[in-house]
Protein backbone atom coordinates (compact mmCIF):
# COMPACT_ATOMS: atom_id res chain seq x y z
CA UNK A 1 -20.26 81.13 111.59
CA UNK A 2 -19.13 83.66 113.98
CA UNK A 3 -16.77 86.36 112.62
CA UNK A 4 -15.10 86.87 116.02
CA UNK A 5 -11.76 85.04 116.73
CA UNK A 6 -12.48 82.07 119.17
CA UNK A 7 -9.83 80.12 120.50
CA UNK A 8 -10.84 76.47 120.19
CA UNK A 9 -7.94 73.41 121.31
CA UNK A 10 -6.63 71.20 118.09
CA UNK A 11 -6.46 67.58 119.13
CA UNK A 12 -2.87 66.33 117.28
CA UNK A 13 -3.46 63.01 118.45
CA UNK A 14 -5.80 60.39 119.99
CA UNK A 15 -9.26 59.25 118.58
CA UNK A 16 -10.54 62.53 118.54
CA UNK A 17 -7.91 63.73 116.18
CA UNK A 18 -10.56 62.33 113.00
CA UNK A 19 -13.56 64.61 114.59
CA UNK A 20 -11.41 67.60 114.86
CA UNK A 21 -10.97 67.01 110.43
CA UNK A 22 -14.23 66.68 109.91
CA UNK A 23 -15.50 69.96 112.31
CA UNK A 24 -12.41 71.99 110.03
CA UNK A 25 -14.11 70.72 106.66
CA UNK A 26 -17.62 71.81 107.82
CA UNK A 27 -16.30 75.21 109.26
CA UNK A 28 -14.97 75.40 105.64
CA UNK A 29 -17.97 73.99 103.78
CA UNK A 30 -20.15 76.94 105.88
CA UNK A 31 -17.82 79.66 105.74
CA UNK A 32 -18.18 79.01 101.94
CA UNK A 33 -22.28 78.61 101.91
CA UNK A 34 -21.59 82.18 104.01
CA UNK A 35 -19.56 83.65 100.75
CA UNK A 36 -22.15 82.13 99.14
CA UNK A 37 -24.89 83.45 100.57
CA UNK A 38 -23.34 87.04 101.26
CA UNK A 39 -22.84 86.85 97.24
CA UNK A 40 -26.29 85.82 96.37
CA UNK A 41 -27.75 88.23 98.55
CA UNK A 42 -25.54 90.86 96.48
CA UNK A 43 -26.97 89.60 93.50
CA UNK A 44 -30.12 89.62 94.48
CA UNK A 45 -30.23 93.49 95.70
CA UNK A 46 -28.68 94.15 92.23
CA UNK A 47 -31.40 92.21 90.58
CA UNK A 48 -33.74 93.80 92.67
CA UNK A 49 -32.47 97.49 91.92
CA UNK A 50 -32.46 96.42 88.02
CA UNK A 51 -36.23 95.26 88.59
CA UNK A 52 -37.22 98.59 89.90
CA UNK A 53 -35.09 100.49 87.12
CA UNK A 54 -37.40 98.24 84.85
CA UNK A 55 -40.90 98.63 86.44
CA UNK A 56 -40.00 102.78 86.14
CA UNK A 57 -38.95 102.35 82.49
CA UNK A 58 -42.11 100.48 81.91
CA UNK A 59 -43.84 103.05 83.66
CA UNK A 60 -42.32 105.74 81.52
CA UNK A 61 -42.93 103.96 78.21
CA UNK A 62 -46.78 103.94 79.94
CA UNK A 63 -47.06 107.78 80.40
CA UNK A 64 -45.04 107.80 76.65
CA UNK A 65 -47.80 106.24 75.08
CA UNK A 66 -50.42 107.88 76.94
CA UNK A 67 -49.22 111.01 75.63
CA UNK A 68 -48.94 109.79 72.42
CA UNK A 69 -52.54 108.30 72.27
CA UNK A 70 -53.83 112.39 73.70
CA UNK A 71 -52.09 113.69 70.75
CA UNK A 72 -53.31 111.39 68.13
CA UNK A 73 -57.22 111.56 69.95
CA UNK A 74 -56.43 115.27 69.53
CA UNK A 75 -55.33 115.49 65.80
CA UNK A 76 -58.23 113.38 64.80
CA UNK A 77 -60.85 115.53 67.00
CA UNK A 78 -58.95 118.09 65.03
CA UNK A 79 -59.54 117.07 61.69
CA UNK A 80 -62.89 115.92 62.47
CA UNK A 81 -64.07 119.01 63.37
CA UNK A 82 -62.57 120.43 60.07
CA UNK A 83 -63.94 118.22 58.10
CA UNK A 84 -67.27 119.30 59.75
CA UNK A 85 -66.46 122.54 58.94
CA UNK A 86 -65.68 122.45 55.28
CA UNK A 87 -68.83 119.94 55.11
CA UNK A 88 -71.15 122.96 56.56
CA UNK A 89 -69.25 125.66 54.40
CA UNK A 90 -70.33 123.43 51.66
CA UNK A 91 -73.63 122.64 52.17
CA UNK A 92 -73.72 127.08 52.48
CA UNK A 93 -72.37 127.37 49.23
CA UNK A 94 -74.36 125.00 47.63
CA UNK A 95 -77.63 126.96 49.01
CA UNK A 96 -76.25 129.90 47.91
CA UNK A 97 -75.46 128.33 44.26
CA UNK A 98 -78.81 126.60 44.02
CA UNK A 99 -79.35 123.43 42.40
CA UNK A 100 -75.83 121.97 39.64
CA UNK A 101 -78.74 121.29 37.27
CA UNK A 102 -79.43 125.68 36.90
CA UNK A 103 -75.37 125.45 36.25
CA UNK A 104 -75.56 123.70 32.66
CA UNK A 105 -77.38 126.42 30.62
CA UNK A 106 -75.29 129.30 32.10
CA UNK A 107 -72.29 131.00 30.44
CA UNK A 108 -70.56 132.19 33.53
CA UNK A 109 -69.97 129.24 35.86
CA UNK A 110 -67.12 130.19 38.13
CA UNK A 111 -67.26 133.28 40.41
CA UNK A 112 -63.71 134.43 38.23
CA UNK A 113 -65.98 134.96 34.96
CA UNK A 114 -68.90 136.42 37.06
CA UNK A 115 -66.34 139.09 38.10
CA UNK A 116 -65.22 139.57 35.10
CA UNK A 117 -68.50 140.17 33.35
CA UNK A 118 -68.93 142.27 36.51
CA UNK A 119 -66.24 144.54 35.76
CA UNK A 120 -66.99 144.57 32.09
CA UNK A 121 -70.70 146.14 32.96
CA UNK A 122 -69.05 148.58 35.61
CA UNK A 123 -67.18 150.03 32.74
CA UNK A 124 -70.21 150.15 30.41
CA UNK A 125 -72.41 151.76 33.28
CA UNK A 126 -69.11 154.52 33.63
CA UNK A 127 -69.35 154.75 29.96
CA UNK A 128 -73.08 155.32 29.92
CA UNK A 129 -73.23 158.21 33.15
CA UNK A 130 -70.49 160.04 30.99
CA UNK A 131 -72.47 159.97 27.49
CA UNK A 132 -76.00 161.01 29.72
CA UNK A 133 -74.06 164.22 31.04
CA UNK A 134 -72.44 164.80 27.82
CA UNK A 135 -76.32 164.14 26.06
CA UNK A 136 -77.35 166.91 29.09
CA UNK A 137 -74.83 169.57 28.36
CA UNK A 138 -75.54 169.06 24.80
CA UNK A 139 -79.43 169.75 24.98
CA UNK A 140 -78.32 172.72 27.37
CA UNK A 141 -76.25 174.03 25.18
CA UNK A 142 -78.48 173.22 22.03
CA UNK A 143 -81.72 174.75 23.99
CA UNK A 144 -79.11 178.20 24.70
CA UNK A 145 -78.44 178.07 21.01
CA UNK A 146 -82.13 177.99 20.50
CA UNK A 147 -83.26 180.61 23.06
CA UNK A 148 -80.52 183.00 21.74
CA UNK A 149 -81.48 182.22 18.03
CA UNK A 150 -85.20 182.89 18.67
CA UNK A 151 -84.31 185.96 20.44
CA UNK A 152 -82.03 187.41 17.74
CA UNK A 153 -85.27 186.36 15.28
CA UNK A 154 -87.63 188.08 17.60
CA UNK A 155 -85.44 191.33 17.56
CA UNK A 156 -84.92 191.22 13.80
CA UNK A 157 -88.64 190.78 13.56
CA UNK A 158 -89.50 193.78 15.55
């Protein structure tokens, strides 16, 4: 009851001496439902501190998966918008190629063996520039040869 120290008179004999057992065993019986309380009410501010160390996990695993779920919307915007990409990139380069049908009748099919023809005709054209200046210098020289030969018959003639 009280946690003070009270002075209270024991009756040792008489009719009251009966009461005096039963107010002891009820002063025990509520200074143990006091322990019992003070303990519960222990218990309960543990459970309670537990609870709140719950709620904030639970809140934690929240913003967790929140995150997670602004990644993952992320990737897939991601790889939706490369997909639209590559979609549009082909749709160009099917303009640009024309129709697959065109494709079936051609010899050079990939861009590797247009090059390569490519490069083959670059050569040729190199090869023909040199024989057209070689052709020039040779009707130059030829025309010289001429001029020089008519002269030398114009002089003998004379």
């Amino acid at each position: 009851m009280s946690k003070g120290v009270e002075q209270v008179a024991v009756v040792t004999q008489g009719p009251w001496l009966g009461r005096d057992g039963f107010v002891a065993e009820t002063a025990v019986r509520f200074d143990r439902s006091e322990a019992a309380i003070s303990r519960l009410e222990r218990e309960a501010e543990k459970a309670q501190r537990v609870l709140e160390e719950l709620a904030e996990e639970v809140h934690r695993l929240h913003r967790f998966e929140s995150f997670d779920l602004s990644l993952r919307n992320s990737r897939d915007y991601k790889i939706k918008e490369m997909e639209q990409g590559f979609q549009d990139l082909k749709a160009r380069l099917d303009v640009i190629q024309g129709k697959k049908s065109k494709f079936v009748g051609l010899n050079y099919k990939t861009f590797e063996a247009i090059d390569k023809k490519l490069a083959e005709l670059a050569n040729l054209q190199v090869q023909v520039e040199k024989s057209d200046r070689n052709l020039r210098r040779c009707a130059v020289l030829f025309g010289a040869a001429f001029v020089a030969a008519a002269v030398a018959v114009g002089f003998h003639l004379l």
